[in-house]
PDB file of N, CA and C in Angstrom:
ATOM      1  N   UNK A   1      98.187  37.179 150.226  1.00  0.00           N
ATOM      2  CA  UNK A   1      99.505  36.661 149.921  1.00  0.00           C
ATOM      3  C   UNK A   1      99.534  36.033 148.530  1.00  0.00           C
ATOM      4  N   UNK A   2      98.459  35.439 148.353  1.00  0.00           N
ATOM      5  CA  UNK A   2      98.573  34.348 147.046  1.00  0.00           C
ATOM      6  C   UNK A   2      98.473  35.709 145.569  1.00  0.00           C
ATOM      7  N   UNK A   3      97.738  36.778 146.175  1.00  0.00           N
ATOM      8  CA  UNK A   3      97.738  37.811 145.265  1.00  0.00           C
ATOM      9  C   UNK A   3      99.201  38.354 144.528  1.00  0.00           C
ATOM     10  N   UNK A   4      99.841  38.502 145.882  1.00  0.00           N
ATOM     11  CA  UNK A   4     100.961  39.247 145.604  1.00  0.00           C
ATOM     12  C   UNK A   4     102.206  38.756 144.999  1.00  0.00           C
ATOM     13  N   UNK A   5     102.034  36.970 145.276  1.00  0.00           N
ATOM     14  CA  UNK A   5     102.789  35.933 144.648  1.00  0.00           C
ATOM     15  C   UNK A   5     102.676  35.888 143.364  1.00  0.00           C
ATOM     16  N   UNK A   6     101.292  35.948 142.989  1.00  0.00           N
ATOM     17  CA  UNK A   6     101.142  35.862 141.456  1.00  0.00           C
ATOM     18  C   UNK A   6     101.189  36.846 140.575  1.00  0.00           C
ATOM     19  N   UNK A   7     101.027  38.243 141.552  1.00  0.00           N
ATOM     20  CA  UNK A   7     101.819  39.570 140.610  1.00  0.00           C
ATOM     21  C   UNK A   7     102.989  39.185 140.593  1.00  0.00           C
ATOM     22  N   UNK A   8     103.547  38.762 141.351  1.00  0.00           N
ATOM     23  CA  UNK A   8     105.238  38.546 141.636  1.00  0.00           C
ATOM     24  C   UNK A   8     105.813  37.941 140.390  1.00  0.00           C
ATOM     25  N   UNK A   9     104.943  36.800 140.062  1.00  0.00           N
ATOM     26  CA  UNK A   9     105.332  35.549 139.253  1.00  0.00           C
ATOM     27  C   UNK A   9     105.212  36.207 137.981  1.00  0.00           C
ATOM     28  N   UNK A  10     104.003  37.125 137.650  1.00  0.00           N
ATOM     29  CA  UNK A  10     103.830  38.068 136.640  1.00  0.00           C
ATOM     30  C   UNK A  10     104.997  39.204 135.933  1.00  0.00           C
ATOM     31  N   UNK A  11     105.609  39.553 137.185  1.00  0.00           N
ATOM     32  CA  UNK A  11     106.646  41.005 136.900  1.00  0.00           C
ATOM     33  C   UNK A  11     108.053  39.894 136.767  1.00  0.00           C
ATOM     34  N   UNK A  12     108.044  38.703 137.625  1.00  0.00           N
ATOM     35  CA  UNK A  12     109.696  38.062 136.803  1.00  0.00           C
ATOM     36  C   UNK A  12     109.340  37.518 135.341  1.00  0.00           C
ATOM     37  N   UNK A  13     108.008  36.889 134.677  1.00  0.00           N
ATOM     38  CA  UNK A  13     108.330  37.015 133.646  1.00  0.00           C
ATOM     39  C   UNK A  13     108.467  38.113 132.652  1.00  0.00           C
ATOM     40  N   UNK A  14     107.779  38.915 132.955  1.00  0.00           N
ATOM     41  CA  UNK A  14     108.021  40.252 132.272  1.00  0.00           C
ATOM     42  C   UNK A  14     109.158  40.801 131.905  1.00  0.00           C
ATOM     43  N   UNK A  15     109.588  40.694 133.243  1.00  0.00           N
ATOM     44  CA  UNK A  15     111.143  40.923 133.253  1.00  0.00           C
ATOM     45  C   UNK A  15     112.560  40.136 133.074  1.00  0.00           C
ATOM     46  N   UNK A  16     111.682  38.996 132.404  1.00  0.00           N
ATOM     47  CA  UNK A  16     112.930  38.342 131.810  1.00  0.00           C
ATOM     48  C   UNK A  16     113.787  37.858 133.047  1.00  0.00           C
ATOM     49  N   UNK A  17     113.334  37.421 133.943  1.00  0.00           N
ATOM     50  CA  UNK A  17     113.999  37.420 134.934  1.00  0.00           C
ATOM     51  C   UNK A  17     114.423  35.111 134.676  1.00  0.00           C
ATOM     52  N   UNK A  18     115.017  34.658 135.872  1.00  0.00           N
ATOM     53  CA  UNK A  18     115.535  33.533 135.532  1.00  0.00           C
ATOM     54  C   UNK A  18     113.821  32.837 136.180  1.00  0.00           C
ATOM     55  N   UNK A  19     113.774  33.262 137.473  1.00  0.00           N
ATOM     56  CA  UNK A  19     113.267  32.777 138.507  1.00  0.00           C
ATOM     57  C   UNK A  19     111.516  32.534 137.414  1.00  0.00           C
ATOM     58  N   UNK A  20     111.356  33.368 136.490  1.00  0.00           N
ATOM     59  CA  UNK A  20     109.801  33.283 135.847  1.00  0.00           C
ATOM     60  C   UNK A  20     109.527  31.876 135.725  1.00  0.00           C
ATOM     61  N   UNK A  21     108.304  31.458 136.424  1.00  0.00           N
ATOM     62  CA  UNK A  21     107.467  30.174 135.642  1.00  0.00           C
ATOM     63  C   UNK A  21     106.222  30.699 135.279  1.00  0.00           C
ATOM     64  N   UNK A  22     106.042  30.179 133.437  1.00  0.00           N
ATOM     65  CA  UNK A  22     105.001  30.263 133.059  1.00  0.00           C
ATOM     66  C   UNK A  22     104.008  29.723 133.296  1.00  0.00           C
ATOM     67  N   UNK A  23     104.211  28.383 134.074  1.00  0.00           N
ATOM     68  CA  UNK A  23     103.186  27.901 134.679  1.00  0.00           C
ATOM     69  C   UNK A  23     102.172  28.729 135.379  1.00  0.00           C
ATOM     70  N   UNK A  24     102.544  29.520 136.282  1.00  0.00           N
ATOM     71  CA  UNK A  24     101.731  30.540 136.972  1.00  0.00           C
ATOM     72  C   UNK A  24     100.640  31.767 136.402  1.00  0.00           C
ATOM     73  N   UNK A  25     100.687  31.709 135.144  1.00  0.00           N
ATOM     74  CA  UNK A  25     100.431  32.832 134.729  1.00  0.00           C
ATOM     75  C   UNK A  25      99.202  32.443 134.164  1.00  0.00           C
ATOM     76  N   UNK A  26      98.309  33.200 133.875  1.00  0.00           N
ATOM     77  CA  UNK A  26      96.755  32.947 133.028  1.00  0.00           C
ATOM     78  C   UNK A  26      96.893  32.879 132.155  1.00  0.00           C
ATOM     79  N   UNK A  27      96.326  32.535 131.333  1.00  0.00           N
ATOM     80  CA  UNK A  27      96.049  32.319 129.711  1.00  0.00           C
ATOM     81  C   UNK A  27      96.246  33.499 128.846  1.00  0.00           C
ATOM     82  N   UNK A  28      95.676  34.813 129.625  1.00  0.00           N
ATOM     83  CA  UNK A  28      95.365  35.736 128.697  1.00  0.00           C
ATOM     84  C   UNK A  28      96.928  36.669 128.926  1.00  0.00           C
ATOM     85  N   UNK A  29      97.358  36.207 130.318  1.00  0.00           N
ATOM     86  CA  UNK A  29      98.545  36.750 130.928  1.00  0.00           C
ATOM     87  C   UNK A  29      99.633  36.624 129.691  1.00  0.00           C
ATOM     88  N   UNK A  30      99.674  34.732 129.439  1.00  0.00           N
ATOM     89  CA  UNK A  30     100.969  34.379 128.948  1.00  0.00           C
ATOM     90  C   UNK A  30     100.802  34.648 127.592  1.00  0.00           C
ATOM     91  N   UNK A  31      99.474  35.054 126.914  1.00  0.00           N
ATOM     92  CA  UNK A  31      99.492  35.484 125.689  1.00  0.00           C
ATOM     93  C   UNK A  31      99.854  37.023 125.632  1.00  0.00           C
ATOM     94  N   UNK A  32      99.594  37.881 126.458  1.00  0.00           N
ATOM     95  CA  UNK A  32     100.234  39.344 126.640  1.00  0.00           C
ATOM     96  C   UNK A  32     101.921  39.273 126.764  1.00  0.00           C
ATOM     97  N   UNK A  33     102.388  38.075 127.370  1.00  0.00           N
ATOM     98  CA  UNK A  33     103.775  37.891 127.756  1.00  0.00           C
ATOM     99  C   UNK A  33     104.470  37.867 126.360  1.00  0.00           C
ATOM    100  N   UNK A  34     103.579  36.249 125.862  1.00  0.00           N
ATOM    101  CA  UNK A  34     104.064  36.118 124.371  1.00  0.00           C
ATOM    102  C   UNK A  34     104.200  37.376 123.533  1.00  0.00           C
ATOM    103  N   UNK A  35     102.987  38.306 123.495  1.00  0.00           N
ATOM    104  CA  UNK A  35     103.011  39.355 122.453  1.00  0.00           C
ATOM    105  C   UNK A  35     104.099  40.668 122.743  1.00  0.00           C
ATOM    106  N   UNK A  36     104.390  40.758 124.265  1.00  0.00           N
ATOM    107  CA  UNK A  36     105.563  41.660 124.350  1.00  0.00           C
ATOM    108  C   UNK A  36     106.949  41.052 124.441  1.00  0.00           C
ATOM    109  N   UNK A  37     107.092  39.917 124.228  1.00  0.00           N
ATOM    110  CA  UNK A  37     108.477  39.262 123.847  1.00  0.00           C
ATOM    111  C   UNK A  37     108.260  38.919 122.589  1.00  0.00           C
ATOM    112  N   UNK A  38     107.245  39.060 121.389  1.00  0.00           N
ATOM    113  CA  UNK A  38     107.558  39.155 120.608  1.00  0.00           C
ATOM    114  C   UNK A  38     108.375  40.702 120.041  1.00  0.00           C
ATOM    115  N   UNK A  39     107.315  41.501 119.944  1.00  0.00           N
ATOM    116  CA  UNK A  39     107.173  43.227 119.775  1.00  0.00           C
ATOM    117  C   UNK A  39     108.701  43.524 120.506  1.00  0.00           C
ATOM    118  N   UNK A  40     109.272  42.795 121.431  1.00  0.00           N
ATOM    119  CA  UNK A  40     110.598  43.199 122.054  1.00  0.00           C
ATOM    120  C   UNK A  40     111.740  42.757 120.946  1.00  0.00           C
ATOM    121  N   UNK A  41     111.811  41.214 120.182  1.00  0.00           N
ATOM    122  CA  UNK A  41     112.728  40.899 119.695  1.00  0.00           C
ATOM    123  C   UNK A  41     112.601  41.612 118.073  1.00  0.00           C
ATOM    124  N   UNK A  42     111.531  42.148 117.710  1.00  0.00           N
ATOM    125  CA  UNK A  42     111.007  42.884 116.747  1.00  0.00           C
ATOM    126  C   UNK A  42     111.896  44.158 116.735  1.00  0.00           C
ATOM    127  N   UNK A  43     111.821  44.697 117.717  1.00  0.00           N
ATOM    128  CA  UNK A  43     112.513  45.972 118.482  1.00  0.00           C
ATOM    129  C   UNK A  43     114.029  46.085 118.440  1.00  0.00           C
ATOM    130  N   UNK A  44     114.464  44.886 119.358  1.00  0.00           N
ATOM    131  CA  UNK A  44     115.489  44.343 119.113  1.00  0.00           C
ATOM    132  C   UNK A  44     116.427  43.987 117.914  1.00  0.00           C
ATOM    133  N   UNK A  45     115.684  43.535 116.803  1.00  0.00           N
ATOM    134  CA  UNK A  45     116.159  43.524 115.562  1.00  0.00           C
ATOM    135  C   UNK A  45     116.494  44.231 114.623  1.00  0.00           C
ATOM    136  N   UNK A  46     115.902  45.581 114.830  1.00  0.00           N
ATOM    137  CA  UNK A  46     115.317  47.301 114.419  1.00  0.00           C
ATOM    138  C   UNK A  46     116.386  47.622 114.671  1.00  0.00           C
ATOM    139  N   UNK A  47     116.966  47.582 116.287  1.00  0.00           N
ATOM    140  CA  UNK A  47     117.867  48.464 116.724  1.00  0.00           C
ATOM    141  C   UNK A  47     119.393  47.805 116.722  1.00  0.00           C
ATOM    142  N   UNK A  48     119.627  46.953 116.195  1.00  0.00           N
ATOM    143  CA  UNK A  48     120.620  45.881 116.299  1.00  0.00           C
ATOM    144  C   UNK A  48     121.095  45.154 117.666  1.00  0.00           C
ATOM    145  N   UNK A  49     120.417  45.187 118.100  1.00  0.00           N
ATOM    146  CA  UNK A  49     120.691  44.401 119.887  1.00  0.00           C
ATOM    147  C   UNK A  49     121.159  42.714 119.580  1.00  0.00           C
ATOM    148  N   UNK A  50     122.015  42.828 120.404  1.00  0.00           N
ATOM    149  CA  UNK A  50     122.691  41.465 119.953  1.00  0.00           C
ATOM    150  C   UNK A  50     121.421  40.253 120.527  1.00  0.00           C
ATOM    151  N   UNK A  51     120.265  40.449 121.523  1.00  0.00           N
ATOM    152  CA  UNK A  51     119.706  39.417 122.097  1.00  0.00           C
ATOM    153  C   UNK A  51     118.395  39.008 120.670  1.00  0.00           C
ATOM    154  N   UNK A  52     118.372  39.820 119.445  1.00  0.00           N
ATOM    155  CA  UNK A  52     117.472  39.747 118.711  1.00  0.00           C
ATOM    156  C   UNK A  52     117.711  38.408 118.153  1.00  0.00           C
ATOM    157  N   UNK A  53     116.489  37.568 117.497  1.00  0.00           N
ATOM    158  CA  UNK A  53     116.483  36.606 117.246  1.00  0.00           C
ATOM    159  C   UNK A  53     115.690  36.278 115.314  1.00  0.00           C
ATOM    160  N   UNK A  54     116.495  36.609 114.376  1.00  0.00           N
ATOM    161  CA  UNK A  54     116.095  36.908 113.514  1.00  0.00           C
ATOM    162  C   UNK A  54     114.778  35.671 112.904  1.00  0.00           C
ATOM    163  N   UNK A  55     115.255  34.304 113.498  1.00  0.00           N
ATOM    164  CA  UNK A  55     114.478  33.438 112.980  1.00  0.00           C
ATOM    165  C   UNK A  55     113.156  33.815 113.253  1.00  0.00           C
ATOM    166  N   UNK A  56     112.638  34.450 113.993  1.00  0.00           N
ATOM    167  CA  UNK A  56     111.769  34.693 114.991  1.00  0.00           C
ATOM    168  C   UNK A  56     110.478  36.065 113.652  1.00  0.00           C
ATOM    169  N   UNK A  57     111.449  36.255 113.036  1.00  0.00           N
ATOM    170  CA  UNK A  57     111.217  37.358 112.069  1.00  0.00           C
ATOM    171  C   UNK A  57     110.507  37.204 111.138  1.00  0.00           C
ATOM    172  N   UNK A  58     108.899  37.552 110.708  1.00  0.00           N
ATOM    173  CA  UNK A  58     108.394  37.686 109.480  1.00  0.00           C
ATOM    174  C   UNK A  58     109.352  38.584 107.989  1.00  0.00           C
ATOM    175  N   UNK A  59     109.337  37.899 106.974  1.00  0.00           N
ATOM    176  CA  UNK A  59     109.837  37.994 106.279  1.00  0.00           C
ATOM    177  C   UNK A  59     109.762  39.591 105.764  1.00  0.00           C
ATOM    178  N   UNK A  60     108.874  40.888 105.909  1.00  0.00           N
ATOM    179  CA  UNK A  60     108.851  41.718 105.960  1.00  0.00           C
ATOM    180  C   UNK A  60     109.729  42.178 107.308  1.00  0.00           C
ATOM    181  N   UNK A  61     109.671  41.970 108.630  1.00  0.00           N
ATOM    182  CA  UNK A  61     110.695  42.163 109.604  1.00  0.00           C
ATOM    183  C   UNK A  61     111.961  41.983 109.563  1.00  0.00           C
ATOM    184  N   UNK A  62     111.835  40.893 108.851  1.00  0.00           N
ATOM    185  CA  UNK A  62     113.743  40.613 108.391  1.00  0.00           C
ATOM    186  C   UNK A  62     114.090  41.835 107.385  1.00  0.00           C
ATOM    187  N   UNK A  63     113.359  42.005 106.192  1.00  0.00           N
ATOM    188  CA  UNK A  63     113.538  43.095 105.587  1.00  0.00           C
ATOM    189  C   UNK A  63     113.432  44.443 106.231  1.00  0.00           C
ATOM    190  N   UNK A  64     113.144  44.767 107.270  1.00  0.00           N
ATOM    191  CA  UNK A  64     112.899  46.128 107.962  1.00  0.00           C
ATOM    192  C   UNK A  64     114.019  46.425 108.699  1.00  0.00           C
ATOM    193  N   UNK A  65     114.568  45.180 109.538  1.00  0.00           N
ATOM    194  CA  UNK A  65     115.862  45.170 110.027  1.00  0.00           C
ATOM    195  C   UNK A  65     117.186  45.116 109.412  1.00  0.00           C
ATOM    196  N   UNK A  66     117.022  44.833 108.402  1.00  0.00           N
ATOM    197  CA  UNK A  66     117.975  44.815 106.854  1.00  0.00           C
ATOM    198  C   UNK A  66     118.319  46.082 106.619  1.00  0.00           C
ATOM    199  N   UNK A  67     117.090  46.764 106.547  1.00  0.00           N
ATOM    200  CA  UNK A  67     117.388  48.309 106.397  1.00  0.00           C
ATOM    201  C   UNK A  67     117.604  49.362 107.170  1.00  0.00           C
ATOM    202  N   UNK A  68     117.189  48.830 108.717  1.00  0.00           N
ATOM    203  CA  UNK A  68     118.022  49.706 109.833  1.00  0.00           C
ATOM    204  C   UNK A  68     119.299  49.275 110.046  1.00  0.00           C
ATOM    205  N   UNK A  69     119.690  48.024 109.675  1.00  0.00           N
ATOM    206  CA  UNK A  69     121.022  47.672 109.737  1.00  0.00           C
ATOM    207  C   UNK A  69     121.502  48.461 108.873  1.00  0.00           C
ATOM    208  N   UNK A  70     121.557  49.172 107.937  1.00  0.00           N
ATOM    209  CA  UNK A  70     122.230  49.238 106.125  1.00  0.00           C
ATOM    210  C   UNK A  70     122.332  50.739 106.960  1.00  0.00           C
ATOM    211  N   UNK A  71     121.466  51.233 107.179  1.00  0.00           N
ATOM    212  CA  UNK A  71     121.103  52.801 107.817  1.00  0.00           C
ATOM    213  C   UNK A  71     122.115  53.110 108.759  1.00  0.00           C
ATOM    214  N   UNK A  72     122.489  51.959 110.038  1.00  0.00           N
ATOM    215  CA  UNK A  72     122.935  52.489 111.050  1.00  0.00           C
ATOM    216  C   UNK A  72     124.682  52.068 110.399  1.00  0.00           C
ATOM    217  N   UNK A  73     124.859  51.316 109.689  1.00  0.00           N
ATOM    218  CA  UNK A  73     125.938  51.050 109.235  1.00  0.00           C
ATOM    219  C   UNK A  73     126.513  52.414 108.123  1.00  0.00           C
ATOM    220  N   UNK A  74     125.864  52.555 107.310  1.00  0.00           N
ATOM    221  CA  UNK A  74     125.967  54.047 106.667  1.00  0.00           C
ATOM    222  C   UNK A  74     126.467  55.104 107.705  1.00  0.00           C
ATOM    223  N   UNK A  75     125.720  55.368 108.878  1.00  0.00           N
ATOM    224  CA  UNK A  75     126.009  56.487 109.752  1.00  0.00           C
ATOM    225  C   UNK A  75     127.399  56.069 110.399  1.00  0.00           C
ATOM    226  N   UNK A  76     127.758  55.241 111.003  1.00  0.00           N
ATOM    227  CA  UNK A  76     129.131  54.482 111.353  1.00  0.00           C
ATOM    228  C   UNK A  76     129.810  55.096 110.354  1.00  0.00           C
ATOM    229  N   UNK A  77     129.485  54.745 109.341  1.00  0.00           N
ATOM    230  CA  UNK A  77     131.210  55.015 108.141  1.00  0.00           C
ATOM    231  C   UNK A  77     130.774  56.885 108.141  1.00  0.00           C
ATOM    232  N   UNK A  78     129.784  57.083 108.028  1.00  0.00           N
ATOM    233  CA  UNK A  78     129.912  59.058 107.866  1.00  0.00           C
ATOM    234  C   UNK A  78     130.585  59.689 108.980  1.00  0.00           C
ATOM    235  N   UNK A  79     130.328  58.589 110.106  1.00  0.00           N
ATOM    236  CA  UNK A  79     130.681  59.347 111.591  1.00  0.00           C
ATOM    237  C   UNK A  79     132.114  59.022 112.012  1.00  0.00           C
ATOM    238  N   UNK A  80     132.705  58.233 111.026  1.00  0.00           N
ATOM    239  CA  UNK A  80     134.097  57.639 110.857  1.00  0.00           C
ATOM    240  C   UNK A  80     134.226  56.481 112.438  1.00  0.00           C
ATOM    241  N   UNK A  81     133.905  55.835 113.014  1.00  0.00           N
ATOM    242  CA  UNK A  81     133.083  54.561 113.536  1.00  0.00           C
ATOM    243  C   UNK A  81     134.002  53.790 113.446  1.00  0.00           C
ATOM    244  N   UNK A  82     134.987  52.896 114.227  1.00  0.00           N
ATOM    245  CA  UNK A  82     135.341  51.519 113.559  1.00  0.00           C
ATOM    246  C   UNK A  82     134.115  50.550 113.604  1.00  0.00           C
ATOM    247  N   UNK A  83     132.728  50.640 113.837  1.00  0.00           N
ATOM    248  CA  UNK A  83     132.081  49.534 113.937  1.00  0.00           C
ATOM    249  C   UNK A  83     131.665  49.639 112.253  1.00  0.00           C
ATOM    250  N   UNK A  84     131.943  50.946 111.335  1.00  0.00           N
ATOM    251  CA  UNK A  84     131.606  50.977 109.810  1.00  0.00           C
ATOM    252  C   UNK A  84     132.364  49.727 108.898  1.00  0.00           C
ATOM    253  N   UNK A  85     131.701  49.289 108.054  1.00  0.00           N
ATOM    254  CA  UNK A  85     131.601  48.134 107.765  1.00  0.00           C
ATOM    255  C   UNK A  85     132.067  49.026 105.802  1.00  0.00           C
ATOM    256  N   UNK A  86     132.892  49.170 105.804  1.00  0.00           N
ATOM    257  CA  UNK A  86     132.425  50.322 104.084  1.00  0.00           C
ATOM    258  C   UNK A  86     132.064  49.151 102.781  1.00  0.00           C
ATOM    259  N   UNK A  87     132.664  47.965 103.266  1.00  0.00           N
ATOM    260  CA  UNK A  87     132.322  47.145 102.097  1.00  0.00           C
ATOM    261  C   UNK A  87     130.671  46.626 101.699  1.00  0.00           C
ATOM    262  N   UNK A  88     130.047  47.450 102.681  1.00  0.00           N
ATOM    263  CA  UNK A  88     128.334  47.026 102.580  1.00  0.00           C
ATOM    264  C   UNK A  88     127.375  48.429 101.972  1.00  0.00           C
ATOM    265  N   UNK A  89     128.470  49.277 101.968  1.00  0.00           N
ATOM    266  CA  UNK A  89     128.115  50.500 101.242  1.00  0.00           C
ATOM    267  C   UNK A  89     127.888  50.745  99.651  1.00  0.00           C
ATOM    268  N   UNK A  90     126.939  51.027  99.174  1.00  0.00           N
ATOM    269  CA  UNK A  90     126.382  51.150  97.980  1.00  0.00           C
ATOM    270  C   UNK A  90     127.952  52.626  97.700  1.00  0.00           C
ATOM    271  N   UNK A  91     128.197  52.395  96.085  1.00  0.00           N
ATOM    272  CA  UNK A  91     128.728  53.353  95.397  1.00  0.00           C
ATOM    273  C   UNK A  91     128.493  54.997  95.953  1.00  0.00           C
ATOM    274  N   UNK A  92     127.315  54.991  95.680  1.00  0.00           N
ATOM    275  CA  UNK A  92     126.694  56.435  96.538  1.00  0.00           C
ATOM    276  C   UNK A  92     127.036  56.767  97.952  1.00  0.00           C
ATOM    277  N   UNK A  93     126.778  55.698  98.605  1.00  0.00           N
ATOM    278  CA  UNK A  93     126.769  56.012  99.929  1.00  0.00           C
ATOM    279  C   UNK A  93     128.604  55.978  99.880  1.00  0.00           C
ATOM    280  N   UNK A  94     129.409  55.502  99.864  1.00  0.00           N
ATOM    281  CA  UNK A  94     130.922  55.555  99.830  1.00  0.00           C
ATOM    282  C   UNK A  94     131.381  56.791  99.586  1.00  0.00           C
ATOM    283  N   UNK A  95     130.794  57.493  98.364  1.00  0.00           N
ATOM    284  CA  UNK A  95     131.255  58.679  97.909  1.00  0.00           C
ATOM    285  C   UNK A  95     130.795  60.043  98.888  1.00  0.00           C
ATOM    286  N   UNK A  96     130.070  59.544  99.794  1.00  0.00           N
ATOM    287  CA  UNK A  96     129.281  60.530 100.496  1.00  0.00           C
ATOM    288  C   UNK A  96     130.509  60.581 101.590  1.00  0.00           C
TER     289      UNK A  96
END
């Protein structure tokens, strides 16, 4: 039982769930936890997901997400999009 509790306790934090206490988890657990909620808001930031957390962002990451933002915003205005933004469009990219 105590096994299956502490997988249990394992898969709600994983899953972002409310019920997760980190208390429960091992050392090496909550550092695997830490490293895929980092690599997630990393992800998150890439893809523009509103739960991304830019502070959270090495200064090369902020710049990486800068440029999938600029990218996915470009495709919006080609794909005629109201989410296109045209005033963030370089000369080039406008004329395209």
């Amino acid at each position: 039982m105590a096994v299956t509790d502490h997988a249990r306790a394992v898969s709600n934090c994983r899953n972002r769930l409310e019920s997760c206490d980190p208390s429960k988890l091992t050392g090496p657990e909550a550092t695997a936890l830490a490293v895929a909620d980092r690599q997630r808001n990393v992800s998150d930031c890439r893809e523009g997901i509103a739960s991304c957390d830019r502070s959270k962002l090495t200064p090369s990451e902020v710049r990486d997400s800068s440029v999938a933002e600029h990218q996915r915003n470009f495709s919006d205005c080609r794909d005629g999009r109201e989410t296109c933004n045209s005033s963030d469009l370089t000369p080039t990219e406008a004329g395209a």
